[in-house]
N, C-alpha and C. Protein backbone atom coordinates (compact mmCIF):
# COMPACT_ATOMS: atom_id res chain seq x y z
N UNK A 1 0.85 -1.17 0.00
CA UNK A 1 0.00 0.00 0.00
C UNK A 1 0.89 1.24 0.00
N UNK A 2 0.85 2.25 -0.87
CA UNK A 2 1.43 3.19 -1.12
C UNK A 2 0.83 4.24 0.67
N UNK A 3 1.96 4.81 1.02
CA UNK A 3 2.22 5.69 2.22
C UNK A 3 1.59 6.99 1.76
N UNK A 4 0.50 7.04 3.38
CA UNK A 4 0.34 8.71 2.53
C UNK A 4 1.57 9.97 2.55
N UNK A 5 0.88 10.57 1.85
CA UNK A 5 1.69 12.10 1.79
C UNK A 5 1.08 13.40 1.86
N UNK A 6 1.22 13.90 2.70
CA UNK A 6 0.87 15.21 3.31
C UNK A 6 1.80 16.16 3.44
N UNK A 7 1.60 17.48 2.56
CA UNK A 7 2.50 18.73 2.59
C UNK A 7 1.60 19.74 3.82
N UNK A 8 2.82 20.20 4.46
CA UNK A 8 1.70 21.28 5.40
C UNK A 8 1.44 22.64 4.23
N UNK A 9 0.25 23.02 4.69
CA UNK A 9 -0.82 24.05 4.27
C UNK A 9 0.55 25.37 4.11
N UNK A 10 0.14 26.06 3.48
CA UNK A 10 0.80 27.86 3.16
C UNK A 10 0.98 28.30 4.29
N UNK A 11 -1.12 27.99 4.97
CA UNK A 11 -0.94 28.76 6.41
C UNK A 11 -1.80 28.50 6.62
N UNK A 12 -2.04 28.17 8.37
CA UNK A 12 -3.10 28.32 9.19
C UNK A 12 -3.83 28.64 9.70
N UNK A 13 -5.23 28.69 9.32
CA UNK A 13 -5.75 29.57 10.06
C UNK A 13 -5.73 29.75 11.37
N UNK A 14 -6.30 28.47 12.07
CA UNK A 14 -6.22 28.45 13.78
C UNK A 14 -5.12 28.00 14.66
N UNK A 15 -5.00 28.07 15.66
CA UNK A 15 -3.93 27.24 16.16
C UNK A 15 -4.36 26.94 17.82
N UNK A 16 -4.26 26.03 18.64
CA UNK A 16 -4.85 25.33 20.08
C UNK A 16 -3.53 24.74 20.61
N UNK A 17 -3.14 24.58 21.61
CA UNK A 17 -2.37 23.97 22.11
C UNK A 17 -2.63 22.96 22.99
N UNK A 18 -2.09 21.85 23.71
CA UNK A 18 -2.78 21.16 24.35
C UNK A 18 -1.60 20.28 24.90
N UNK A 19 -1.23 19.99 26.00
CA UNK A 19 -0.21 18.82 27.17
C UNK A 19 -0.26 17.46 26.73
N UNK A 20 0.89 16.70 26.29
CA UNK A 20 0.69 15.20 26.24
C UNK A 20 0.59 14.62 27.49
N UNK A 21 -0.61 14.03 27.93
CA UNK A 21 -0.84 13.28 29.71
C UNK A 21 -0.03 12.22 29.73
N UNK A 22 0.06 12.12 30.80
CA UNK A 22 0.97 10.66 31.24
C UNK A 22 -0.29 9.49 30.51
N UNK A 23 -1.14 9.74 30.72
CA UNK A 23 -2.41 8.46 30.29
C UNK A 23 -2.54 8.62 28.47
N UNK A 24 -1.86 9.31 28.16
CA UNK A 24 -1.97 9.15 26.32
C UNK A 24 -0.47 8.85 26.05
N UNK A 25 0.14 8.23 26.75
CA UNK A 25 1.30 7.68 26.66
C UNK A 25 1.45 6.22 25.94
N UNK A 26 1.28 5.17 24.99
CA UNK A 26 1.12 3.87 24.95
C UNK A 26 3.02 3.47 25.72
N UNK A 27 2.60 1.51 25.19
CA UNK A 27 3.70 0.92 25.70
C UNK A 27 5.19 0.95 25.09
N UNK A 28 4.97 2.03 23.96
CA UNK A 28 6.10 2.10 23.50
C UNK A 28 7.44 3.37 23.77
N UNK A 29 6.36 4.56 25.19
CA UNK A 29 6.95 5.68 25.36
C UNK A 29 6.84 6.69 25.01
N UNK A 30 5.71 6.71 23.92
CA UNK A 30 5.63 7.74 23.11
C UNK A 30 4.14 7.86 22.88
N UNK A 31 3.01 9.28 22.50
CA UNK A 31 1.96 9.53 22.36
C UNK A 31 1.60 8.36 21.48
N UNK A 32 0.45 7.74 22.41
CA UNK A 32 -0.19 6.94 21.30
C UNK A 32 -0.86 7.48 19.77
N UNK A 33 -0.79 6.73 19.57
CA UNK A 33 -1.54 7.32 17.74
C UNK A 33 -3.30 7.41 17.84
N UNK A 34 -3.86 6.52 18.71
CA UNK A 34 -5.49 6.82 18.56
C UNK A 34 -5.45 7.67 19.53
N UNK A 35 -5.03 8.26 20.96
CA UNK A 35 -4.60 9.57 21.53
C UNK A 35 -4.53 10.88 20.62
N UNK A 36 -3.48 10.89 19.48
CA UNK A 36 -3.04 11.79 19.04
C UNK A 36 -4.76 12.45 17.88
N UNK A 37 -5.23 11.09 17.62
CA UNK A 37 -6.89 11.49 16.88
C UNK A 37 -7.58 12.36 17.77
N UNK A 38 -7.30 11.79 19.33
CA UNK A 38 -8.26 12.00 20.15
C UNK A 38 -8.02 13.88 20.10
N UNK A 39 -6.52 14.10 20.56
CA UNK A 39 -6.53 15.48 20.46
C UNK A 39 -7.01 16.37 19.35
N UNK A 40 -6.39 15.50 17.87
CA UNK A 40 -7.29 16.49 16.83
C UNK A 40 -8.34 16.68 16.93
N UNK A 41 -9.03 15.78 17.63
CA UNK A 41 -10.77 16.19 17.75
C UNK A 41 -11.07 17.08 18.53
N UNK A 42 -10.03 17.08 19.71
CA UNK A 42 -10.84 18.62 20.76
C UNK A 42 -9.96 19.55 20.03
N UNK A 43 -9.25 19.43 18.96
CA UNK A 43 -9.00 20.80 18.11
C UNK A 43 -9.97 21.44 17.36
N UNK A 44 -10.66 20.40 16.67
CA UNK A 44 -11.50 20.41 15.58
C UNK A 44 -12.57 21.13 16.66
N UNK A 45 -13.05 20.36 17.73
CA UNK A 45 -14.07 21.65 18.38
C UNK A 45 -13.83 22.87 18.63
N UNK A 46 -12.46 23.10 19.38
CA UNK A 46 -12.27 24.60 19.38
C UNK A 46 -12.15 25.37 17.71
N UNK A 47 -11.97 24.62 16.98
CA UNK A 47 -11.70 25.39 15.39
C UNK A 47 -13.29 25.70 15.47
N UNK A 48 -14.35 24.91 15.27
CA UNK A 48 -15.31 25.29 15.00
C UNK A 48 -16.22 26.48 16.25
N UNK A 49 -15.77 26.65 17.63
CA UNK A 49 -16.02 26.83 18.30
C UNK A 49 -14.98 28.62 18.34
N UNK A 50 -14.07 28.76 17.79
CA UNK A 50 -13.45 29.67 17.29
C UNK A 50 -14.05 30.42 16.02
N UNK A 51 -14.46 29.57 15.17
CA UNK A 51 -15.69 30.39 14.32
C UNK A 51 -16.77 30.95 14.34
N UNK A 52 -16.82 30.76 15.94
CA UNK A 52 -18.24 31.35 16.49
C UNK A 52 -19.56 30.54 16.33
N UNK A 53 -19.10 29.09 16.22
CA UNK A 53 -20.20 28.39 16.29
C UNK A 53 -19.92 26.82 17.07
N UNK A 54 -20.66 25.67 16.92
CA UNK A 54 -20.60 24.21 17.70
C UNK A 54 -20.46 23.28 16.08
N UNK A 55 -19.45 22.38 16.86
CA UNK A 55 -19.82 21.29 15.90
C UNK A 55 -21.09 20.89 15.87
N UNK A 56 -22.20 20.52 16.58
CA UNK A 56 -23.45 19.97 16.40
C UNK A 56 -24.12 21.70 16.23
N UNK A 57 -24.17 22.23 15.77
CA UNK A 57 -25.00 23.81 15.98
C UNK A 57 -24.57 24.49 15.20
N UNK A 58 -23.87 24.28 13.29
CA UNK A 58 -24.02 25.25 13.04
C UNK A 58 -25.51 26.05 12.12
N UNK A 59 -26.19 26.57 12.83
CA UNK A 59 -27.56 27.24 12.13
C UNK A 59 -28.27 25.82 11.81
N UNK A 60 -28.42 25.10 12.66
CA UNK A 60 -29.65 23.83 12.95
C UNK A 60 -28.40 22.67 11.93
N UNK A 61 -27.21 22.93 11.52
CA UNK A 61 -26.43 21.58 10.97
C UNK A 61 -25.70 21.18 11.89
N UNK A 62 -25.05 19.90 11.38
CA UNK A 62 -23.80 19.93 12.42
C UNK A 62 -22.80 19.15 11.64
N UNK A 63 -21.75 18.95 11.93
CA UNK A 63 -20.64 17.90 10.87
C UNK A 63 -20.24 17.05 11.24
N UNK A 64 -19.95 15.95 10.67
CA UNK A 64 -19.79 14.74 10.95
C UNK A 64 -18.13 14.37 10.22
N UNK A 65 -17.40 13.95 10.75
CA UNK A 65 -16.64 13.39 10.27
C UNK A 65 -16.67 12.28 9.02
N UNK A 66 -16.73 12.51 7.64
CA UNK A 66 -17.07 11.06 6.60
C UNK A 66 -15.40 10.60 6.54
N UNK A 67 -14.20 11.29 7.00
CA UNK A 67 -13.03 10.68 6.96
C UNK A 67 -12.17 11.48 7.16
N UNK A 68 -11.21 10.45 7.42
CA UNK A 68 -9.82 11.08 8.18
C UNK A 68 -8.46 10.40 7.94
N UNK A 69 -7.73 10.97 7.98
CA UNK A 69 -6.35 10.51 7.15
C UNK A 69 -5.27 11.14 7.74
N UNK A 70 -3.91 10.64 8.89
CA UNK A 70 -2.94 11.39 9.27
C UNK A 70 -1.81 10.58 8.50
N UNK A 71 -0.71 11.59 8.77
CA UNK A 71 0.80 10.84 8.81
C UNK A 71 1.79 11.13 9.53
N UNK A 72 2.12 10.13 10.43
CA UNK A 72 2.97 10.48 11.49
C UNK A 72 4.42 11.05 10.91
N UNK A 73 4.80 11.90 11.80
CA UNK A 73 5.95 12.44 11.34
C UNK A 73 7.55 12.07 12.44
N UNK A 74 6.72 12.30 13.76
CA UNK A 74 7.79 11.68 14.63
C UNK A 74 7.14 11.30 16.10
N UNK A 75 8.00 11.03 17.00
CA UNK A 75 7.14 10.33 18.27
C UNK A 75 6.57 11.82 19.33
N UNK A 76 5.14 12.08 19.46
CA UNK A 76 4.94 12.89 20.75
C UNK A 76 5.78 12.41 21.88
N UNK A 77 6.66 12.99 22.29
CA UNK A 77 6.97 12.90 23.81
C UNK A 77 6.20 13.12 25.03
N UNK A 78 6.71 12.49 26.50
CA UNK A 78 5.77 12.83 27.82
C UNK A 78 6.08 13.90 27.75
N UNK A 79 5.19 14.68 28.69
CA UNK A 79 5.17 16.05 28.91
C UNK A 79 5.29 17.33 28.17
N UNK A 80 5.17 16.44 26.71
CA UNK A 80 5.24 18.07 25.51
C UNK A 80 4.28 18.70 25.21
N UNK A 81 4.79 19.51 24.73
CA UNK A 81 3.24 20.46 24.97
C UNK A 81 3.18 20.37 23.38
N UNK A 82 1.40 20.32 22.79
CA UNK A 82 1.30 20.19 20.99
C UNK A 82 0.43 21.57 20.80
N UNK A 83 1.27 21.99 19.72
CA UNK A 83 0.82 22.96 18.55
C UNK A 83 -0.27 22.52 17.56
N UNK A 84 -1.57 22.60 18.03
CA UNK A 84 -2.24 21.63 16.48
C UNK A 84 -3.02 23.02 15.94
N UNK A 85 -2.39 23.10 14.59
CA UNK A 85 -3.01 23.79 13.81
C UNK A 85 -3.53 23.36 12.63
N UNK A 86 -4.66 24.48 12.38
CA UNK A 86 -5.76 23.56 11.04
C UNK A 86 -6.48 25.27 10.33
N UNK A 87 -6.75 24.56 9.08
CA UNK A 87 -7.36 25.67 8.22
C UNK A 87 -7.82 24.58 7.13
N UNK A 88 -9.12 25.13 7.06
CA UNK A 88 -10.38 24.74 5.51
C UNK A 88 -9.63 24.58 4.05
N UNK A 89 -9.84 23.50 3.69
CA UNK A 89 -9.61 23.27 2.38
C UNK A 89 -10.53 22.64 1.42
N UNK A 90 -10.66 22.44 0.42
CA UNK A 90 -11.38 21.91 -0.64
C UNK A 90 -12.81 22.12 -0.25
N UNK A 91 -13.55 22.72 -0.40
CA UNK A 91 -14.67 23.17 0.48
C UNK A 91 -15.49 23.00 -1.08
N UNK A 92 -16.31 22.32 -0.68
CA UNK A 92 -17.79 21.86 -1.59
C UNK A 92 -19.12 22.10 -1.08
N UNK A 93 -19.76 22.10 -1.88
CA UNK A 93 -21.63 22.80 -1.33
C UNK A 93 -22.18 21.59 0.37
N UNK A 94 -21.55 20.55 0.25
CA UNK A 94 -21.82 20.09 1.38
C UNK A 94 -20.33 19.61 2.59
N UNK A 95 -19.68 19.80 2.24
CA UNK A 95 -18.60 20.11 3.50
C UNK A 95 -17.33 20.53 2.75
N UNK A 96 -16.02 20.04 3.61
CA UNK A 96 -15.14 21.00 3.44
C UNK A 96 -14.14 19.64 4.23
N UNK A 97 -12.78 20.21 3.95
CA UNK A 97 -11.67 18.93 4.23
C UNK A 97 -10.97 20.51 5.54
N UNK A 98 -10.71 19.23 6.51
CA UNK A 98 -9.44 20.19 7.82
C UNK A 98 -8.63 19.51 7.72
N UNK A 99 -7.29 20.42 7.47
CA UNK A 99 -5.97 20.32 7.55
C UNK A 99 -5.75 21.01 8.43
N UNK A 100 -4.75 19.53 8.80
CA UNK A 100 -4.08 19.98 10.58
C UNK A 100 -2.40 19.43 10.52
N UNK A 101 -1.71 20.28 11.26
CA UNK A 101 -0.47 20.25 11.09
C UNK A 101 -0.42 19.82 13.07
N UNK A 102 0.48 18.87 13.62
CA UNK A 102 0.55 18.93 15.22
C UNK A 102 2.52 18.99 15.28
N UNK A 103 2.10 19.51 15.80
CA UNK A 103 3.99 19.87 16.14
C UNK A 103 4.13 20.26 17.36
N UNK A 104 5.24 19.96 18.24
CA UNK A 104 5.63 20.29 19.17
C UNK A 104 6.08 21.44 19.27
N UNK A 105 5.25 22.18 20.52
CA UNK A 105 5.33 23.51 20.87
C UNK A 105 6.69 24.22 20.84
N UNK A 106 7.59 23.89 21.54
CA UNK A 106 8.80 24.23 21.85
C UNK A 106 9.72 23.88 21.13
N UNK A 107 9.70 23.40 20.22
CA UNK A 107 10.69 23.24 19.31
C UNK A 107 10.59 23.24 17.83
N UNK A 108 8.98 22.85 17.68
CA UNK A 108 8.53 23.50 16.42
C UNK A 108 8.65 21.95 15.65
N UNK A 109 8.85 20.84 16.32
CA UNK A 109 9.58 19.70 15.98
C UNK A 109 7.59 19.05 15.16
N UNK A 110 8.00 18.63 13.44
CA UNK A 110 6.26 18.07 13.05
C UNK A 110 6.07 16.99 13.81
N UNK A 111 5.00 16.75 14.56
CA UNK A 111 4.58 14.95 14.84
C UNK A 111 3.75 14.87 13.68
N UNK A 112 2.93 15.58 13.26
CA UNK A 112 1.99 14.56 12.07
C UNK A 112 1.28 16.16 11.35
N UNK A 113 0.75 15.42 10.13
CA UNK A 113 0.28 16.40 8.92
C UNK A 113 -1.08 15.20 8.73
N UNK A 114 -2.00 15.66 8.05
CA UNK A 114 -3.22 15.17 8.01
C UNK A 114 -4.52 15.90 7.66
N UNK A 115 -5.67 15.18 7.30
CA UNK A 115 -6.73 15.60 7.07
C UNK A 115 -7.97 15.24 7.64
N UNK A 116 -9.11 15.96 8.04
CA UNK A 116 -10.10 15.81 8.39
C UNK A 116 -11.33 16.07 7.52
N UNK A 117 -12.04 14.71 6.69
CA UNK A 117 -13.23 14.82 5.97
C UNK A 117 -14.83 15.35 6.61
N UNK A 118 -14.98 16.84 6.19
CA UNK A 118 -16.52 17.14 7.46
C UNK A 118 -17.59 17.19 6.18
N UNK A 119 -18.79 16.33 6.93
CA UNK A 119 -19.75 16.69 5.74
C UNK A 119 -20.67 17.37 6.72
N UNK A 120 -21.25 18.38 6.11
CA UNK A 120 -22.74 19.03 6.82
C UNK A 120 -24.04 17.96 6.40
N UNK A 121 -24.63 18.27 7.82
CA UNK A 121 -25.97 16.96 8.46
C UNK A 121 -26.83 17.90 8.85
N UNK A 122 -27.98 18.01 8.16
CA UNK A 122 -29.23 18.65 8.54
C UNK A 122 -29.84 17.59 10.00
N UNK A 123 -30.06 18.40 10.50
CA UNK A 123 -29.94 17.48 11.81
C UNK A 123 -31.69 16.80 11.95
N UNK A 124 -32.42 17.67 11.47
CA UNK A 124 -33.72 17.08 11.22
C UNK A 124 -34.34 15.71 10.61
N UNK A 125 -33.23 15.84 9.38
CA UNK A 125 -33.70 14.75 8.69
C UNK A 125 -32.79 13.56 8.62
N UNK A 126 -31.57 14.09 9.27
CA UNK A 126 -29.86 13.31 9.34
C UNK A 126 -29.86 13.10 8.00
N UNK A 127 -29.80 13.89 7.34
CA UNK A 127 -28.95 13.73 6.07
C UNK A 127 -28.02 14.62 5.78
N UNK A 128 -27.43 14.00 4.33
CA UNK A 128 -26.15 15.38 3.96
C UNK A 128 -27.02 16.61 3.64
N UNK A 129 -26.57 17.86 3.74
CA UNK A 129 -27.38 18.96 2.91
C UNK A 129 -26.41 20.12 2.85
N UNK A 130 -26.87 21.28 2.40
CA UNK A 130 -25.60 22.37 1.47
C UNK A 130 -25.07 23.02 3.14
N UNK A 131 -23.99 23.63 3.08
CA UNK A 131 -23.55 24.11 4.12
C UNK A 131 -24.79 25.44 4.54
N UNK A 132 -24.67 26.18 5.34
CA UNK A 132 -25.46 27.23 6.06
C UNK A 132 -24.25 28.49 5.32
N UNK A 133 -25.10 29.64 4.18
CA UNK A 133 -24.60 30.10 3.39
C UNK A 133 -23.08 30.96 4.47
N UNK A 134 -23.85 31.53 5.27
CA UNK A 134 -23.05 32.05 6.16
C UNK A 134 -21.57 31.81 6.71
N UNK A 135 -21.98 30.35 7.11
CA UNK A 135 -20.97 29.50 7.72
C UNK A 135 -19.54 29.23 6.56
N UNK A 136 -20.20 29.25 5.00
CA UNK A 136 -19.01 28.79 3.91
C UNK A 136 -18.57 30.51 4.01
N UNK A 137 -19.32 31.15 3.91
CA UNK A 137 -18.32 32.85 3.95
C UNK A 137 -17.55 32.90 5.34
N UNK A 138 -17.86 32.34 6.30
CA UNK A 138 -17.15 32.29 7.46
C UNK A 138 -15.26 31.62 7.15
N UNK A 139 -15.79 30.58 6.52
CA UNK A 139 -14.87 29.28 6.66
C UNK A 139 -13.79 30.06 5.26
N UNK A 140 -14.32 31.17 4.06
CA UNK A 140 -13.41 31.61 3.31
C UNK A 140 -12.72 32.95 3.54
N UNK A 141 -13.49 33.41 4.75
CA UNK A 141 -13.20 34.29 4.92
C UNK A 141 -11.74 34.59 6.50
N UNK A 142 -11.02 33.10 6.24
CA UNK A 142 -10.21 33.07 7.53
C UNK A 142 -8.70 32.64 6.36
């Protein structure tokens, strides 16, 4: 199976920081890898939550993850502190791809490059439907 490949973005829009715990540590010493998802996800809330809206709430939608794709770059260490930054890409009438870059704070050192697939969910009917016009001028306008 061909390895992915991920270039980091021009630039970011957002950026969150966040502590590697002793408990997202696996047996090998180093940030586990379904840990390291776990943090992109409380990124991905503050990104959307930084736009002035909720992942489940934007204007009666909410987004769902349809896919996700990282590539590790090197090992999180205990006690480092992560840089995860992300900004909107490929943005279509019903969602939009997050690119996230996580790097260690203090040294600027990449752990991983990656993507996050969001589709907008009319929450009424749980289906896909067009983004909330607002929300895509939001998301081009960063």
């Amino acid at each position: 199976m061909p390895r992915l490949q991920f270039q980091p973005a021009a630039r970011y829009a957002f950026a969150t920081e966040m502590p590697i715990e002793p408990g997202q540590i696996n047996e090998g010493g180093h940030l586990d890898n379904v840990q390291l998802l776990a943090l992109v996800s409380v990124a991905r809330t503050r990104f959307f939550t930084w736009l002035g809206y909720s992942v489940l709430d934007v204007a009666g939608h909410a987004f769902f993850v349809a896919d996700q794709a990282v590539q590790y770059r090197s090992e999180g260490q205990p006690g480092e502190v992560l840089r995860i930054e992300m900004t909107p890409a490929d943005l279509n009438p019903k969602g939009f791809d997050l690119m996230f870059r996580v790097s260690a704070a203090q040294s600027g050192r990449e752990v991983a490059l990656g993507k996050i697939g969001l589709v907008c969910v009319d929450m009424v009917s749980r289906k896909p439907s067009p983004m909330p016009e607002a929300f895509s001028q939001r998301l081009c306008a960063d």
